[in-house]
C-alpha atoms as a PDB file:
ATOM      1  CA  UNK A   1     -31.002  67.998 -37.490  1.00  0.00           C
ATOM      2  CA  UNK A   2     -28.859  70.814 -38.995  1.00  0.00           C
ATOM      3  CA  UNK A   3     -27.687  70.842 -42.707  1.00  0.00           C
ATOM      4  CA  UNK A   4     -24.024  69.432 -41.661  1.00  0.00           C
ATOM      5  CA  UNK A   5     -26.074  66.333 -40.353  1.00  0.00           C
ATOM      6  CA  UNK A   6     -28.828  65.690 -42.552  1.00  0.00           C
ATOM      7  CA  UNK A   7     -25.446  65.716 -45.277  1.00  0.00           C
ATOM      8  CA  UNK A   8     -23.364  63.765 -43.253  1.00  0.00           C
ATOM      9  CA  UNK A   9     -26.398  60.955 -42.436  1.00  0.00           C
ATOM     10  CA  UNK A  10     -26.708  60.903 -46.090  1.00  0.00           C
ATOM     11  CA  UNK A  11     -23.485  60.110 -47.140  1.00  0.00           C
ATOM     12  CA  UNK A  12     -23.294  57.703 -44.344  1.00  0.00           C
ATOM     13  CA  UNK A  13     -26.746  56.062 -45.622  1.00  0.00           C
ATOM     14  CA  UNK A  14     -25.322  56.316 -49.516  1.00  0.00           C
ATOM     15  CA  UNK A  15     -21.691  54.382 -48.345  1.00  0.00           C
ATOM     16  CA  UNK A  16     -23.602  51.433 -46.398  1.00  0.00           C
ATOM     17  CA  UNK A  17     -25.679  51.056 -49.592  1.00  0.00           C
ATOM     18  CA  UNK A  18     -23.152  50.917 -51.573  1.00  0.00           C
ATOM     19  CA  UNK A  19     -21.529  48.453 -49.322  1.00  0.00           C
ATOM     20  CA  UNK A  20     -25.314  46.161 -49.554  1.00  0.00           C
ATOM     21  CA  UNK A  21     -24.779  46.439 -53.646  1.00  0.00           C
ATOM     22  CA  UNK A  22     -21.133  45.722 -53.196  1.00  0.00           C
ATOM     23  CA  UNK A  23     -21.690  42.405 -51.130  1.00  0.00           C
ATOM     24  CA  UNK A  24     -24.994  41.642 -53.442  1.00  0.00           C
ATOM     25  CA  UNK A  25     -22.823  42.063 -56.385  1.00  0.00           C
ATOM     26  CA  UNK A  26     -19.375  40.064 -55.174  1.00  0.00           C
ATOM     27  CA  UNK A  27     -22.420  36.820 -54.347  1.00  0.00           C
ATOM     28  CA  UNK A  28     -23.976  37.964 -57.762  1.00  0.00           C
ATOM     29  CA  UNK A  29     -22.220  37.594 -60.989  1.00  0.00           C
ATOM     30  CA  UNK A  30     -24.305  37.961 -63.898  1.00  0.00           C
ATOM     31  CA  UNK A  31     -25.326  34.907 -65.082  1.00  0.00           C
ATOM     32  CA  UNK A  32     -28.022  33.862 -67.308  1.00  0.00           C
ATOM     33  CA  UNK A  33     -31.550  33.513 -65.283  1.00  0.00           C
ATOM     34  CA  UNK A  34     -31.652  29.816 -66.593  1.00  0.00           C
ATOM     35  CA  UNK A  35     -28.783  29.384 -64.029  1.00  0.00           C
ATOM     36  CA  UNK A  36     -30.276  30.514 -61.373  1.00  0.00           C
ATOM     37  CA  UNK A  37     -33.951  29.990 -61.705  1.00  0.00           C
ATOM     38  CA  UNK A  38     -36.369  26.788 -61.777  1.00  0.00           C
ATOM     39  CA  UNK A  39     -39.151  26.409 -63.830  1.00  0.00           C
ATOM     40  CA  UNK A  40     -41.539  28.056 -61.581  1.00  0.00           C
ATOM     41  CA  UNK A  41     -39.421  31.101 -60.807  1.00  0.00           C
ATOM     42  CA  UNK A  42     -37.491  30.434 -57.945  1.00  0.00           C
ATOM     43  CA  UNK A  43     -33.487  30.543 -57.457  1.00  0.00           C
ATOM     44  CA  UNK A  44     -31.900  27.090 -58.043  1.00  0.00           C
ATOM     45  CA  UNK A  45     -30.199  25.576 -54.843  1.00  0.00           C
ATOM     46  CA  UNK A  46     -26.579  25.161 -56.529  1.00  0.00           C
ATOM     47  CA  UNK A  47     -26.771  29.163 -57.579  1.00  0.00           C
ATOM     48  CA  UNK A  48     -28.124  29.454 -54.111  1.00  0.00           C
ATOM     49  CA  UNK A  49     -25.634  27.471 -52.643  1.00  0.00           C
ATOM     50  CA  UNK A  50     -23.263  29.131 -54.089  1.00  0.00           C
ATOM     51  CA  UNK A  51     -24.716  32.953 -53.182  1.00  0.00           C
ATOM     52  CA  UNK A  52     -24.828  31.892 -49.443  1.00  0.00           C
ATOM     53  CA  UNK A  53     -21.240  30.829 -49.413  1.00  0.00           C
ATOM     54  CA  UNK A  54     -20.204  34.318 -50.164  1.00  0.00           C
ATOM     55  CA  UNK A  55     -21.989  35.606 -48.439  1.00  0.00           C
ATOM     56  CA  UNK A  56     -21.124  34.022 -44.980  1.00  0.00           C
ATOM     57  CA  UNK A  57     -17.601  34.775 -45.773  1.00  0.00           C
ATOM     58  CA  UNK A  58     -18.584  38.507 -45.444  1.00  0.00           C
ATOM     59  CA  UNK A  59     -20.518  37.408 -41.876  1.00  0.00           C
ATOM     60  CA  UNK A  60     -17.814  35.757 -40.960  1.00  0.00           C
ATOM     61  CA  UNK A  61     -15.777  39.151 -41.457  1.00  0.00           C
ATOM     62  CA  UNK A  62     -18.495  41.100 -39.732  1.00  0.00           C
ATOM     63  CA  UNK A  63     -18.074  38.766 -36.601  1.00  0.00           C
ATOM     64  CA  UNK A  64     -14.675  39.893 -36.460  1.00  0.00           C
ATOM     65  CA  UNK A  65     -15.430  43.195 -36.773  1.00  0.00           C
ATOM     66  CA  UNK A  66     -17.501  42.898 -34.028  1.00  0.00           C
ATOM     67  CA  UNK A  67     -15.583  40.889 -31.596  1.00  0.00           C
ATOM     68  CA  UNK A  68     -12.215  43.554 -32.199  1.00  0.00           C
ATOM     69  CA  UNK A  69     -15.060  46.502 -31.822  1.00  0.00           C
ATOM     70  CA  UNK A  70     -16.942  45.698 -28.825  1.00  0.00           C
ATOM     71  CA  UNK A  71     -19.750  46.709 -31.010  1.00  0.00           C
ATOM     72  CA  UNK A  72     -23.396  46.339 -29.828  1.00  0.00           C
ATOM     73  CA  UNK A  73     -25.530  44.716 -32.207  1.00  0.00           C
ATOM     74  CA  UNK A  74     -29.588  42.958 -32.099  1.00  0.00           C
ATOM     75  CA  UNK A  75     -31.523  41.548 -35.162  1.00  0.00           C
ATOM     76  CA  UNK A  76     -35.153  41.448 -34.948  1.00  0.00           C
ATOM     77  CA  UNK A  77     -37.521  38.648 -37.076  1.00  0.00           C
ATOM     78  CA  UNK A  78     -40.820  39.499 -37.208  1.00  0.00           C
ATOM     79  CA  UNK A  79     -44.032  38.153 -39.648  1.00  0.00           C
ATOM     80  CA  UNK A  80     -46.643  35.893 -40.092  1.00  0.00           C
ATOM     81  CA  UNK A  81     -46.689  32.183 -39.057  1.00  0.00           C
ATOM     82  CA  UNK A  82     -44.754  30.390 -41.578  1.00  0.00           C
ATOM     83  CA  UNK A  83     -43.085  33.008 -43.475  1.00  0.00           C
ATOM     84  CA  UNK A  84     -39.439  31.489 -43.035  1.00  0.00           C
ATOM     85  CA  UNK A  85     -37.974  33.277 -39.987  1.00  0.00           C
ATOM     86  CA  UNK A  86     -36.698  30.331 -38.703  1.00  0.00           C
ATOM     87  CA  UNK A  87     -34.761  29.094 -41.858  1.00  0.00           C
ATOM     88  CA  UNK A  88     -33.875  32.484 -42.501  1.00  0.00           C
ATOM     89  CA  UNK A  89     -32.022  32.702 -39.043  1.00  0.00           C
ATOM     90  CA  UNK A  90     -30.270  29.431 -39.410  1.00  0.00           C
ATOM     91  CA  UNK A  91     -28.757  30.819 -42.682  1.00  0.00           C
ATOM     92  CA  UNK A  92     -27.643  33.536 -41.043  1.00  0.00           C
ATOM     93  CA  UNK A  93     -26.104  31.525 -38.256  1.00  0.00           C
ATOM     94  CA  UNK A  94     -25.141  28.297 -39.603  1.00  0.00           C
ATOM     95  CA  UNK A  95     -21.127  29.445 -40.493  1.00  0.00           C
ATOM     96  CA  UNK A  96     -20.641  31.752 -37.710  1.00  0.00           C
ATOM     97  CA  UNK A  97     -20.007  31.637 -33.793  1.00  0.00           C
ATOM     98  CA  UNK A  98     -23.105  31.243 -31.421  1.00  0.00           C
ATOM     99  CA  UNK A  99     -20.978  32.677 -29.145  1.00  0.00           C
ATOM    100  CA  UNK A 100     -21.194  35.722 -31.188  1.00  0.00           C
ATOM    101  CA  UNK A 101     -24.066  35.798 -32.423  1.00  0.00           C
ATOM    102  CA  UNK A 102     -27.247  34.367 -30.461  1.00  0.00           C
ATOM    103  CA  UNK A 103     -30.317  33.464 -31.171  1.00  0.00           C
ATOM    104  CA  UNK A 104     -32.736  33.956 -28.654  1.00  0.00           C
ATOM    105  CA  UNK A 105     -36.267  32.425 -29.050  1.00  0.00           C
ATOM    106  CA  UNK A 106     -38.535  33.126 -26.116  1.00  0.00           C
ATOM    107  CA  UNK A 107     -41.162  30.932 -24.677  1.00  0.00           C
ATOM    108  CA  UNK A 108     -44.298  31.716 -23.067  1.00  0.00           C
ATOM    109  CA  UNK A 109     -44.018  34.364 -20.164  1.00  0.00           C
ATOM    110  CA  UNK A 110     -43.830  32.410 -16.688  1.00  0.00           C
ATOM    111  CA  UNK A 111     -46.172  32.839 -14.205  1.00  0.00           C
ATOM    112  CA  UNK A 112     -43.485  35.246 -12.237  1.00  0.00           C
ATOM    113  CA  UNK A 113     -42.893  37.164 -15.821  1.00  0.00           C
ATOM    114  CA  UNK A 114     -46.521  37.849 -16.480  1.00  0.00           C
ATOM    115  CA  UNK A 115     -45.453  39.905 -13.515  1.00  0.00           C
ATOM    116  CA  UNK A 116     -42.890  42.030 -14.418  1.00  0.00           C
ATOM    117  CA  UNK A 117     -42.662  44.832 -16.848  1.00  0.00           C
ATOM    118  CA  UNK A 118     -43.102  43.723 -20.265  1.00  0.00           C
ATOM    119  CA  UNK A 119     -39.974  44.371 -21.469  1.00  0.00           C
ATOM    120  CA  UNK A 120     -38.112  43.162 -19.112  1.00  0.00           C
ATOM    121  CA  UNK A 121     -37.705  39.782 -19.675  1.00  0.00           C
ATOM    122  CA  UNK A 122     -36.192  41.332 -23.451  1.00  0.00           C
ATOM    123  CA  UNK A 123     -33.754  43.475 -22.115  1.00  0.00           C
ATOM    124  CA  UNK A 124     -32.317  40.333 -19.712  1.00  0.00           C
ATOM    125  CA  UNK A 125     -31.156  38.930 -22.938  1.00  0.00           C
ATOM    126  CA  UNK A 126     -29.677  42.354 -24.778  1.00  0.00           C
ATOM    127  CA  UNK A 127     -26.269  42.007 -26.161  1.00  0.00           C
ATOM    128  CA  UNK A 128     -22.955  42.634 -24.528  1.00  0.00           C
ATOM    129  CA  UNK A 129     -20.157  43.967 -26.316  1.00  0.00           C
ATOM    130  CA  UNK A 130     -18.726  42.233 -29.065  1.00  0.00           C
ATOM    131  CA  UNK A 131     -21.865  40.338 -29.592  1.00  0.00           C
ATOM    132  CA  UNK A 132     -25.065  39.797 -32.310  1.00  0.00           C
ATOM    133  CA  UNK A 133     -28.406  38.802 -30.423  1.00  0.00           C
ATOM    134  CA  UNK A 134     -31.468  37.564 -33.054  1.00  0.00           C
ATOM    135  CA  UNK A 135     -34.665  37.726 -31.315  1.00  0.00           C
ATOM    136  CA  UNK A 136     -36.680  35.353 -33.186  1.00  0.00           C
ATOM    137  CA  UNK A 137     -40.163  36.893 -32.702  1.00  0.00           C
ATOM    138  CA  UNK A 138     -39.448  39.709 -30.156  1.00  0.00           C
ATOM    139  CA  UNK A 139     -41.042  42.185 -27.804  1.00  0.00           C
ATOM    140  CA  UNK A 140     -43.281  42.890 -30.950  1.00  0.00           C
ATOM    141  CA  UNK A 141     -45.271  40.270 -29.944  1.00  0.00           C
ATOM    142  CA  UNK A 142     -47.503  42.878 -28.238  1.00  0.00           C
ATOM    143  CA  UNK A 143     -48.618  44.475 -31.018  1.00  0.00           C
ATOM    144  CA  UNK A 144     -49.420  41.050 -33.033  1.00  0.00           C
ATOM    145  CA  UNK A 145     -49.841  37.639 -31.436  1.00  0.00           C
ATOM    146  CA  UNK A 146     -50.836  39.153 -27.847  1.00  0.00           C
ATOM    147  CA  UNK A 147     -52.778  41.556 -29.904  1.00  0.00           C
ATOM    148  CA  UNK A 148     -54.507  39.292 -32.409  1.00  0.00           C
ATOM    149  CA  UNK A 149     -55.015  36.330 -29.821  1.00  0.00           C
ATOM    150  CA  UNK A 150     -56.669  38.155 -27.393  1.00  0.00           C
ATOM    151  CA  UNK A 151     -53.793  37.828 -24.767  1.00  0.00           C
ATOM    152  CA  UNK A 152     -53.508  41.570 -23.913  1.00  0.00           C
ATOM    153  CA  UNK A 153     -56.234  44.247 -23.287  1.00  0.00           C
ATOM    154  CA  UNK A 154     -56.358  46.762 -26.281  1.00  0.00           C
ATOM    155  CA  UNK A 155     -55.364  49.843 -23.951  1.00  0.00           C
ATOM    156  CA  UNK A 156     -52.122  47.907 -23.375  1.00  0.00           C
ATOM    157  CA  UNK A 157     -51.344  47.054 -26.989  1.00  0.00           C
ATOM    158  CA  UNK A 158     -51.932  51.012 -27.755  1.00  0.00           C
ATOM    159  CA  UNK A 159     -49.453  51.666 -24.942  1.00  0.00           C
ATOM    160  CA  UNK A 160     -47.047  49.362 -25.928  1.00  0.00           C
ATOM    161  CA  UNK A 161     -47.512  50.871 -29.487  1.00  0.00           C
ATOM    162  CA  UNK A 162     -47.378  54.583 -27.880  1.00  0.00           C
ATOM    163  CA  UNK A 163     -44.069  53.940 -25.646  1.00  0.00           C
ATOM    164  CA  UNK A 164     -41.761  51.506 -27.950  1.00  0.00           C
ATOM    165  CA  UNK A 165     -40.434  54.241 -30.112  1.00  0.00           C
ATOM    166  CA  UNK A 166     -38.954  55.952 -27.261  1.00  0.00           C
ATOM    167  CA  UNK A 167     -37.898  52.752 -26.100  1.00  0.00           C
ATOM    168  CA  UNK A 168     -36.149  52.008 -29.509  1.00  0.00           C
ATOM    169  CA  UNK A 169     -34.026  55.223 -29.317  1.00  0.00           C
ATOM    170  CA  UNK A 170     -33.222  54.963 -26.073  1.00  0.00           C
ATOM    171  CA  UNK A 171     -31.855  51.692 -27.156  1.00  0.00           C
ATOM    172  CA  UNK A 172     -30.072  52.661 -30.326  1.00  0.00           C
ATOM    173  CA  UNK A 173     -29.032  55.987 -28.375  1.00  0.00           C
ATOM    174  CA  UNK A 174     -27.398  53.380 -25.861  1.00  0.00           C
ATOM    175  CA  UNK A 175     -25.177  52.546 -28.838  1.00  0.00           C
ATOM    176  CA  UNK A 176     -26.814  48.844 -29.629  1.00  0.00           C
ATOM    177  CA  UNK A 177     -27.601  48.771 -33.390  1.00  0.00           C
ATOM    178  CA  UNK A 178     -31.024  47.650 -33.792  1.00  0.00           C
ATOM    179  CA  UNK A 179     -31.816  46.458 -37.225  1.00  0.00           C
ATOM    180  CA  UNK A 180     -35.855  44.774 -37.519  1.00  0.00           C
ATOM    181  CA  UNK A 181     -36.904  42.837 -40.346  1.00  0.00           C
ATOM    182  CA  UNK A 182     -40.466  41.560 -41.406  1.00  0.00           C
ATOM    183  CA  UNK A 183     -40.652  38.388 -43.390  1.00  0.00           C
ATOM    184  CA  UNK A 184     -43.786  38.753 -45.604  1.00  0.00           C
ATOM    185  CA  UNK A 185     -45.455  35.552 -47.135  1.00  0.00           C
ATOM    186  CA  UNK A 186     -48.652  35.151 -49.327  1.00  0.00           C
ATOM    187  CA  UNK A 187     -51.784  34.086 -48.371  1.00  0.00           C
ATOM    188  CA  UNK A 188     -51.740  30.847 -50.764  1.00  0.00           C
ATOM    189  CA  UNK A 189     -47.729  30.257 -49.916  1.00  0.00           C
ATOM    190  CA  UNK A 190     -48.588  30.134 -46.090  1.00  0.00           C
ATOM    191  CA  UNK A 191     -51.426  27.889 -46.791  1.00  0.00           C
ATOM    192  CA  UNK A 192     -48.625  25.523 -48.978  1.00  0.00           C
ATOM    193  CA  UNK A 193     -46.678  25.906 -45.942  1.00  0.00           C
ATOM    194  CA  UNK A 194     -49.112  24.959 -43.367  1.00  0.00           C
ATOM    195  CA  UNK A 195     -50.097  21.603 -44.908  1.00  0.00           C
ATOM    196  CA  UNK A 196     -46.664  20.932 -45.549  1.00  0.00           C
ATOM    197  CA  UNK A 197     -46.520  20.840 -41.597  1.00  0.00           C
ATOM    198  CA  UNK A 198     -49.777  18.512 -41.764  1.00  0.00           C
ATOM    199  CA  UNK A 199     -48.076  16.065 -43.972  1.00  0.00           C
ATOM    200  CA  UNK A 200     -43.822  16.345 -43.693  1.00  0.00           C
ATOM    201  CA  UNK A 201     -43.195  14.245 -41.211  1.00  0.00           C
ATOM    202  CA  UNK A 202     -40.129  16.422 -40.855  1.00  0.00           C
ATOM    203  CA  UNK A 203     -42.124  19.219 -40.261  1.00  0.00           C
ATOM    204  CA  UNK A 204     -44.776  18.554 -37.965  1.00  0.00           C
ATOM    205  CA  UNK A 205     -42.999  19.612 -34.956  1.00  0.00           C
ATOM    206  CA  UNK A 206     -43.122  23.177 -36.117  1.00  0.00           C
ATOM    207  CA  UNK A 207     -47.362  22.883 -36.148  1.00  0.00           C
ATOM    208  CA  UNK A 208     -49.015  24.288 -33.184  1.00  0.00           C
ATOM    209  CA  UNK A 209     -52.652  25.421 -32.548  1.00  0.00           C
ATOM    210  CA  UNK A 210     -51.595  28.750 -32.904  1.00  0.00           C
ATOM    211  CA  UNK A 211     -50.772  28.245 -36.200  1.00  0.00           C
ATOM    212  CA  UNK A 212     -54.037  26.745 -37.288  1.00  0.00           C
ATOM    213  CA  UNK A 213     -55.451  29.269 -35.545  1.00  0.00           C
ATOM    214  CA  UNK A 214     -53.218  31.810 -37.005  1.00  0.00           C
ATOM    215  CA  UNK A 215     -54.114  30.935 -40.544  1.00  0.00           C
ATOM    216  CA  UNK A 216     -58.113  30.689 -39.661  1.00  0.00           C
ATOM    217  CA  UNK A 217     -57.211  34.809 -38.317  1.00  0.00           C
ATOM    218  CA  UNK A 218     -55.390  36.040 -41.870  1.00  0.00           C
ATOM    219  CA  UNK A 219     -56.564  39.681 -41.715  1.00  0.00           C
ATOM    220  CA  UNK A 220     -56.395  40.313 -38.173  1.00  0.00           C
ATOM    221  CA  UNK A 221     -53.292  39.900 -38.091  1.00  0.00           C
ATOM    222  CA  UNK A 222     -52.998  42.343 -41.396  1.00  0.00           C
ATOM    223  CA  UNK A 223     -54.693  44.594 -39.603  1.00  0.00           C
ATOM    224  CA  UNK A 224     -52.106  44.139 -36.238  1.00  0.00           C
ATOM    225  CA  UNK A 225     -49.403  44.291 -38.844  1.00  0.00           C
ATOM    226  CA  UNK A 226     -50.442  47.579 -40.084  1.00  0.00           C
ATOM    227  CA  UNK A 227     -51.005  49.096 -36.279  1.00  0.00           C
ATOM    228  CA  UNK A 228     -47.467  48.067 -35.767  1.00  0.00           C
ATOM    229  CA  UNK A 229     -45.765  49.651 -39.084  1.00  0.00           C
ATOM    230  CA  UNK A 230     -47.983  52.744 -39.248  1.00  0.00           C
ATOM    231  CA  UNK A 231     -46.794  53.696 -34.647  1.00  0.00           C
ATOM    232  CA  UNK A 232     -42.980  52.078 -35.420  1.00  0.00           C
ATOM    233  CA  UNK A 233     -41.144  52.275 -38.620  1.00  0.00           C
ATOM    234  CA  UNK A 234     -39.875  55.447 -38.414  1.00  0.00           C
ATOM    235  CA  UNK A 235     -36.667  57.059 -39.748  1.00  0.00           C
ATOM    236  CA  UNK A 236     -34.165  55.973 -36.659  1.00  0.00           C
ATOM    237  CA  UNK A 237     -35.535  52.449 -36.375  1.00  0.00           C
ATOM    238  CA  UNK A 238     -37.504  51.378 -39.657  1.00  0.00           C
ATOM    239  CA  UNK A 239     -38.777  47.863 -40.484  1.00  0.00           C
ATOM    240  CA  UNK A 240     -37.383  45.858 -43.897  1.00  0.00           C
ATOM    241  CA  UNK A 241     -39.470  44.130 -44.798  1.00  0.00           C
ATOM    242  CA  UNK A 242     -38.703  41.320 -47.406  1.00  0.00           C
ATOM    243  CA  UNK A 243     -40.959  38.982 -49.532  1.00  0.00           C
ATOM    244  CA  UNK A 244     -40.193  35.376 -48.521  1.00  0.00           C
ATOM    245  CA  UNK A 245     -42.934  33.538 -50.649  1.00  0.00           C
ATOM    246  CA  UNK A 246     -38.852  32.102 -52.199  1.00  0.00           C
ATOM    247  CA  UNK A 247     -37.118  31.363 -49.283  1.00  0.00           C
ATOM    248  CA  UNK A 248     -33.760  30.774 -50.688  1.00  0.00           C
ATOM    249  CA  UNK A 249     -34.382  34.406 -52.054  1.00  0.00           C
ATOM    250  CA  UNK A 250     -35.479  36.168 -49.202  1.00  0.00           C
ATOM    251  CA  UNK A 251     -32.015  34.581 -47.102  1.00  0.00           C
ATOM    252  CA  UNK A 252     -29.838  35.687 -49.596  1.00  0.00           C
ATOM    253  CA  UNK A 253     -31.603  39.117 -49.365  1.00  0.00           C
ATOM    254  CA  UNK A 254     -32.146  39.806 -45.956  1.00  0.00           C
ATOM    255  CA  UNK A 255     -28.437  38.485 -45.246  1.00  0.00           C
ATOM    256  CA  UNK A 256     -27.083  41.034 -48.038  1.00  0.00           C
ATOM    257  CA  UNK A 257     -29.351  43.913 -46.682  1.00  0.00           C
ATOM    258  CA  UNK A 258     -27.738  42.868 -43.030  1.00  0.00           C
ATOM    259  CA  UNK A 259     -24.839  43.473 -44.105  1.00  0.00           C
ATOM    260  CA  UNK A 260     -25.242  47.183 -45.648  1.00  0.00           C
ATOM    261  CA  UNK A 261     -26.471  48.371 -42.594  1.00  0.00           C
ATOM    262  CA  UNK A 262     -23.423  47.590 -40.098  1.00  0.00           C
ATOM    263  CA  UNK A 263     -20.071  49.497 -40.975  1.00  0.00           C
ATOM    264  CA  UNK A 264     -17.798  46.417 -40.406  1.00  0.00           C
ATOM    265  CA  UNK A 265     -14.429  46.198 -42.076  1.00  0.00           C
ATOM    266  CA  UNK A 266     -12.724  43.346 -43.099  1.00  0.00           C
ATOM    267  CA  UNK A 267      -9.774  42.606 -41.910  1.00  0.00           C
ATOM    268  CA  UNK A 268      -6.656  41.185 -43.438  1.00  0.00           C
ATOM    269  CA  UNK A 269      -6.618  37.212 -42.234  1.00  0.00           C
ATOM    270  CA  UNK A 270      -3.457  35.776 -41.011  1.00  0.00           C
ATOM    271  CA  UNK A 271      -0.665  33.827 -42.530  1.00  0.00           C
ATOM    272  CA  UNK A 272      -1.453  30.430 -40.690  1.00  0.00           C
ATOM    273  CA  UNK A 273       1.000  27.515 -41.159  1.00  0.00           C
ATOM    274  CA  UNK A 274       0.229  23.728 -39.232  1.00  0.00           C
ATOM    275  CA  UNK A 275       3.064  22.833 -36.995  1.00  0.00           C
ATOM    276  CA  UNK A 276       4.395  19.397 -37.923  1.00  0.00           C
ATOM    277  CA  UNK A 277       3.513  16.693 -35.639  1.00  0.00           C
ATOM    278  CA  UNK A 278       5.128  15.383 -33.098  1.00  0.00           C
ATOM    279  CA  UNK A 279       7.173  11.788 -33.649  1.00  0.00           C
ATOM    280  CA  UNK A 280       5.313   8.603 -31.826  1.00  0.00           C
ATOM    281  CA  UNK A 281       8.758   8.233 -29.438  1.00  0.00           C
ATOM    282  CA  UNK A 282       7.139   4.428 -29.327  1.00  0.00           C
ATOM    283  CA  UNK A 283       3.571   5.166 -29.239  1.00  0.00           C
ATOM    284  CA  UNK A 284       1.346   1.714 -30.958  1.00  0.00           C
ATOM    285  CA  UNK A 285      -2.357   1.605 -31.025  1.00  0.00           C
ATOM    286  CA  UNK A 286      -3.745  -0.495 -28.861  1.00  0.00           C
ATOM    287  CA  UNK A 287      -5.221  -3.909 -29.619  1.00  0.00           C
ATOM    288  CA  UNK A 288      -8.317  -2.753 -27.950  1.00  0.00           C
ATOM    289  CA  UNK A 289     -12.371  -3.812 -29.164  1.00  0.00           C
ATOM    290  CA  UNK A 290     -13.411   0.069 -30.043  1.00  0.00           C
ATOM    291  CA  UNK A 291     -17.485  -0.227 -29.592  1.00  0.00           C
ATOM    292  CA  UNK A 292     -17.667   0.401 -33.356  1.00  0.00           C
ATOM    293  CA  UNK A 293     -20.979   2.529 -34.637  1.00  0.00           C
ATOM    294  CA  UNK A 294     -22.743  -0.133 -37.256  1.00  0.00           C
ATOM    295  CA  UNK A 295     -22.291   1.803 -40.982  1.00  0.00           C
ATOM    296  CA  UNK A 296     -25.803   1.978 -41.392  1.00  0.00           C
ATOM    297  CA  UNK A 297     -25.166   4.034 -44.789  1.00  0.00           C
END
């Protein structure tokens, strides 16, 4: 890259940072920390209430900006069992369109996928214009679970590892922003987490015997972790990587950090007056036995 570029990148790089401090700082007034933090550290759900609300204004804007663009755009959620992908996506998507942006959480390869190239079943589900696809867990899972479970032969983990790169520039180069984020939990917090799914009736749905199996494999999947930084995070497509031992934190983070790295603009909204409504000319409500739901509450 010639001096004109490296210069221009920067400045580019120094405005969307400015833009991440800018949207940190409009969900971020200074307050004292007793406002916004318990007892043992963490951020206090009415300040992080609050936060989030601002915060999916801005996505709301950035929707928008992508449906008037056309623009290209898929989010990547990687990291261990139980760091908080999955409550970190529904923040992200709980205020905006799922037309716009999707969520797509693969199952098991079929019998007929096991078949095909390995990517392909990823690409099937790429985003069109005007559209925001979040891959919750992602064709990374080569390099880690496949990897660390013994699903795929070592010579094809160190290909995948060799060839997704290239595969991520020819993807960014194909003018789809591609934006990858690791969630990264403790080894005690995951441990919380796990019984939690043991004993939270609400929770046990999300324990599998991966997981147990998962937390019984702790540094094998460090090590897969660290294959996987040290062959992809490179300049053109780098991981960030946020520490989610506080979930309500690491939302308010990652969905900040989101933001700085897409050049949306936010657009003026409309002056929207309701109509009045329209006079019964003799309508009545019926005298009819509506199937009433009991008010249980």
């Amino acid at each position: 890259m010639g001096h004109k570029g490296r210069k221009a990148k920067g400045k580019s790089e120094k405005m969307n940072d400015r833009k991440g401090r800018q949207a940190a700082a409009a969900s971020s007034p200074a307050k004292d920390k007793s406002d916004k933090l318990s007892k043992s550290g963490k951020l206090k759900r009415e300040y992080y209430e609050n936060e989030l609300a601002k915060l999916h204004g801005e996505l709301v804007a950035l929707q928008d900006w992508v449906k008037k663009t056309g623009a290209k755009v898929i989010v990547v959620f990687e990291g261990r069992d139980a760091a908080g992908k999955g409550g970190t996506i529904k923040a992200i998507t709980e205020r905006v369109s799922p037309r716009v942006f999707r969520v797509e959480a693969l199952p098991a390869p079929t019998e007929r996928e096991k078949t095909q190239l390995f990517m392909q079943r990823y690409i099937t589900r790429f985003p069109a214009g005007g559209e925001i696809v979040i891959f919750d867990r992602s064709w990374y899972n080569r390099g880690l679970v496949d990897r660390v479970m013994g699903f795929a032969e070592e010579k094809n983990v160190e290909r995948f590892l060799t060839l997704v790169p290239l595969m991520e520039r020819f993807i960014i180069e194909g003018g789809i922003t591609l934006i990858k984020f690791w969630l990264e939990v403790d080894m005690d917090e995951q441990t919380r987490r796990f019984e939690e799914r043991i004993t939270d009736a609400r929770k046990t749905w999300k324990l599998s015997p991966m997981d147990l199996e998962a937390h019984r494999r702790w540094y094998d999947y460090s090590r897969a972790r660290d294959a996987v930084f040290e062959a992809t995070d490179s300049q053109h497509s780098p991981w960030h990587v946020l520490r989610s031992n506080d979930k309500r934190r690491a939302r308010l983070n990652c969905i900040a950090q989101l933001l700085s790295l897409i050049p949306y603009k936010k657009a003026p909204l409309p002056k929207v007056e309701l109509p009045r409504r329209q006079k019964p000319d003799g309508y009545k409500e019926p005298d009819y036995r509506y199937r009433w739901v009991k008010e249980r509450y």
